[in-house]
C-alpha atoms as a PDB file:
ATOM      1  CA  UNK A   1      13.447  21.767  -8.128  1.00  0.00           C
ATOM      2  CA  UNK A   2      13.525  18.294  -6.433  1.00  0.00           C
ATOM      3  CA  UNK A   3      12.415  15.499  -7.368  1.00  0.00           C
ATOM      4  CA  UNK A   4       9.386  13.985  -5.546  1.00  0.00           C
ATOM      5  CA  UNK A   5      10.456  10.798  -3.082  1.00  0.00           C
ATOM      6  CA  UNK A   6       7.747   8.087  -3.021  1.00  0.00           C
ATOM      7  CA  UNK A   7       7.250   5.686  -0.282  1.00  0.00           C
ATOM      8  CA  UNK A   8       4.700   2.335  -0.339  1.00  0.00           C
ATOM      9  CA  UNK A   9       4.083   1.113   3.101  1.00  0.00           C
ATOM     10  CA  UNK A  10       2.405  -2.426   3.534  1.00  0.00           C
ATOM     11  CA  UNK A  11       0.614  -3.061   6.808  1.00  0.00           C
ATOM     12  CA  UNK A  12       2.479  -5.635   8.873  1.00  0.00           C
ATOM     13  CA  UNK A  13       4.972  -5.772   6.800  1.00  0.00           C
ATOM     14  CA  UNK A  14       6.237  -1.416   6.804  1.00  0.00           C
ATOM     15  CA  UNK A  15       8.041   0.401   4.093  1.00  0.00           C
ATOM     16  CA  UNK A  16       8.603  -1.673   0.855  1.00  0.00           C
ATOM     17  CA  UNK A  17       9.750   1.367  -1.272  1.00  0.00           C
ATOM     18  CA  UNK A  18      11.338   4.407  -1.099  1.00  0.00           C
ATOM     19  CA  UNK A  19      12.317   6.248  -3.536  1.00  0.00           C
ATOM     20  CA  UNK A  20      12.223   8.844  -6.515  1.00  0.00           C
ATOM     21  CA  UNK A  21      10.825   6.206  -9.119  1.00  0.00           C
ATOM     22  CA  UNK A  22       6.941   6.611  -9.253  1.00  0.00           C
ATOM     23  CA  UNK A  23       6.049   4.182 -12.087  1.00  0.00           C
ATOM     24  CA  UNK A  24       8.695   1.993  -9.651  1.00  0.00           C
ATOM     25  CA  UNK A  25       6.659   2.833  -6.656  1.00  0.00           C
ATOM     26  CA  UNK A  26       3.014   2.554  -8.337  1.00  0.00           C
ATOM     27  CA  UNK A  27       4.319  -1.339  -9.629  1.00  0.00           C
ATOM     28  CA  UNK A  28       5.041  -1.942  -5.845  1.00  0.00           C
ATOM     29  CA  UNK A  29       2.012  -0.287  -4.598  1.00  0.00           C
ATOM     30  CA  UNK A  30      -0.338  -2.408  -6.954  1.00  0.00           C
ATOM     31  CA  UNK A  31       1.934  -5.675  -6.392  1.00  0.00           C
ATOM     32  CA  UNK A  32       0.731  -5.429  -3.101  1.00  0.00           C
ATOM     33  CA  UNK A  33      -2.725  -4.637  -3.167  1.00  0.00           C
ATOM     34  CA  UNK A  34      -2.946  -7.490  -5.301  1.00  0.00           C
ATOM     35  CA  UNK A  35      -1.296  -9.783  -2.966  1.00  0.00           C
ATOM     36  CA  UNK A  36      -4.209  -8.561  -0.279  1.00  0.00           C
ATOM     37  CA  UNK A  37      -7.005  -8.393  -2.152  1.00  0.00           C
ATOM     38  CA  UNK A  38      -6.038 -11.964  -3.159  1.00  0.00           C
ATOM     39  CA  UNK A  39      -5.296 -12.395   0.630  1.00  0.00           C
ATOM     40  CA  UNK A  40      -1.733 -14.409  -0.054  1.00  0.00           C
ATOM     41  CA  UNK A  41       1.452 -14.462   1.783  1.00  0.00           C
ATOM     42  CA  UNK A  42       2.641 -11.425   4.325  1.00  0.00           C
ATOM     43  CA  UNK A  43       0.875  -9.108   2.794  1.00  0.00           C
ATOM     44  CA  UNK A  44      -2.663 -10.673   2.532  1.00  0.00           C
ATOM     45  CA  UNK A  45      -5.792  -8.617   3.509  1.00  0.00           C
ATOM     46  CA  UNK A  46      -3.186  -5.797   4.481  1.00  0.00           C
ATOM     47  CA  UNK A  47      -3.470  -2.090   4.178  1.00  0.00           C
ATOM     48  CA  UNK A  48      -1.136  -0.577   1.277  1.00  0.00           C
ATOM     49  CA  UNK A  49      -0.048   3.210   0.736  1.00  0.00           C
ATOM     50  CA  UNK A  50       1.702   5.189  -1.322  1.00  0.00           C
ATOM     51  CA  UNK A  51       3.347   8.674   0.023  1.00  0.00           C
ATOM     52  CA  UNK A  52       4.333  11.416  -1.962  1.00  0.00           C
ATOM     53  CA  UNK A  53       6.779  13.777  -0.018  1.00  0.00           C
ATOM     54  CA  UNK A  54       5.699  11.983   3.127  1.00  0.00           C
ATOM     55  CA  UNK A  55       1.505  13.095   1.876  1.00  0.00           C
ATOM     56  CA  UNK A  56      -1.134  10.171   0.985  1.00  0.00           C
ATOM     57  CA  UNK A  57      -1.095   9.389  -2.609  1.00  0.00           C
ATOM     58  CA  UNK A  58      -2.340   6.519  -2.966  1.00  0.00           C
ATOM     59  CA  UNK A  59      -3.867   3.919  -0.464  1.00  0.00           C
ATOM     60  CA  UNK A  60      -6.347   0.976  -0.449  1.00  0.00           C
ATOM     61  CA  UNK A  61      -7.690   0.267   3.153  1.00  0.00           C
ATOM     62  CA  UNK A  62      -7.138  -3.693   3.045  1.00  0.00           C
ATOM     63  CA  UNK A  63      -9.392  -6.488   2.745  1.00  0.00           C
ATOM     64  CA  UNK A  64      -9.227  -7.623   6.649  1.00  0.00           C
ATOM     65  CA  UNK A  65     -10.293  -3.871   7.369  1.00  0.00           C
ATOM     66  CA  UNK A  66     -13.171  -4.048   4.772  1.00  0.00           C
ATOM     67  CA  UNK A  67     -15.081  -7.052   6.090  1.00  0.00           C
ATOM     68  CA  UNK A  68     -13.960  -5.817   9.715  1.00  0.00           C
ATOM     69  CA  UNK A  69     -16.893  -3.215   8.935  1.00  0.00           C
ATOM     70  CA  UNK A  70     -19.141  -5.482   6.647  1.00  0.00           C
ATOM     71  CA  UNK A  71     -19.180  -8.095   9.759  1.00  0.00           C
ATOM     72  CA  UNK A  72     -19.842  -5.274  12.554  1.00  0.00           C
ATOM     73  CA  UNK A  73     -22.868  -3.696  10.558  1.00  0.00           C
END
Protein backbone atom coordinates (compact mmCIF):
# COMPACT_ATOMS: atom_id res chain seq x y z
CA UNK A 1 0.00 0.00 0.00
CA UNK A 2 1.16 3.57 -0.92
CA UNK A 3 1.21 6.24 0.76
CA UNK A 4 -1.22 9.07 -0.16
CA UNK A 5 0.69 12.25 -2.05
CA UNK A 6 -0.86 15.61 -1.08
CA UNK A 7 -0.71 18.66 -3.13
CA UNK A 8 -1.88 22.53 -1.94
CA UNK A 9 -2.31 24.72 -4.89
CA UNK A 10 -2.65 28.60 -4.28
CA UNK A 11 -4.37 30.60 -6.99
CA UNK A 12 -1.90 32.86 -8.76
CA UNK A 13 0.65 31.64 -7.16
CA UNK A 14 0.27 27.27 -8.29
CA UNK A 15 1.53 24.33 -6.37
CA UNK A 16 3.08 25.21 -2.92
CA UNK A 17 3.25 21.53 -1.70
CA UNK A 18 3.62 18.29 -2.78
CA UNK A 19 4.09 15.67 -0.98
CA UNK A 20 3.34 12.57 1.36
CA UNK A 21 3.21 14.77 4.66
CA UNK A 22 -0.54 15.63 5.37
CA UNK A 23 -0.25 17.40 8.75
CA UNK A 24 2.78 19.16 6.41
CA UNK A 25 0.32 19.82 3.70
CA UNK A 26 -2.82 20.83 6.00
CA UNK A 27 -0.10 23.62 7.84
CA UNK A 28 0.45 24.90 4.20
CA UNK A 29 -3.07 24.70 3.17
CA UNK A 30 -4.29 26.80 6.28
CA UNK A 31 -1.06 29.17 6.04
CA UNK A 32 -2.55 30.18 3.02
CA UNK A 33 -6.04 30.57 3.51
CA UNK A 34 -5.04 32.69 6.20
CA UNK A 35 -2.89 34.84 4.15
CA UNK A 36 -6.27 35.36 1.81
CA UNK A 37 -8.77 35.64 4.05
CA UNK A 38 -6.51 38.32 5.60
CA UNK A 39 -5.99 39.44 1.92
CA UNK A 40 -1.90 39.94 2.39
CA UNK A 41 0.92 39.42 0.09
CA UNK A 42 0.72 36.92 -3.20
CA UNK A 43 -1.62 34.99 -1.91
CA UNK A 44 -4.33 37.50 -0.72
CA UNK A 45 -8.06 36.90 -1.56
CA UNK A 46 -6.73 33.73 -3.53
CA UNK A 47 -8.29 30.37 -3.97
CA UNK A 48 -6.40 27.49 -1.89
CA UNK A 49 -6.70 23.55 -2.34
CA UNK A 50 -5.60 20.65 -1.08
CA UNK A 51 -5.43 17.29 -3.38
CA UNK A 52 -5.32 13.97 -2.21
CA UNK A 53 -4.06 11.52 -5.00
CA UNK A 54 -4.70 14.31 -7.46
CA UNK A 55 -8.88 14.34 -5.78
CA UNK A 56 -10.22 17.63 -3.85
CA UNK A 57 -9.59 17.41 -0.24
CA UNK A 58 -9.69 20.34 0.92
CA UNK A 59 -10.40 23.84 -0.68
CA UNK A 60 -11.65 27.33 0.34
CA UNK A 61 -12.96 29.34 -2.75
CA UNK A 62 -11.03 32.73 -1.91
CA UNK A 63 -12.10 35.94 -0.65
CA UNK A 64 -11.88 37.91 -4.20
CA UNK A 65 -14.28 35.03 -5.50
CA UNK A 66 -16.66 35.46 -2.47
CA UNK A 67 -17.48 39.16 -2.78
CA UNK A 68 -17.20 38.59 -6.72
CA UNK A 69 -20.78 36.98 -6.01
CA UNK A 70 -21.86 39.19 -2.95
CA UNK A 71 -21.24 42.38 -5.39
CA UNK A 72 -23.11 40.74 -8.56
CA UNK A 73 -26.31 39.78 -6.45
Amino acid sequence: MTKPEYTVVVGNIGTVYDGPHINEALRIYNTYVDTSVRSVGRGGGESVTMFRDGEPYKEFLGVIEVRDIMEAE
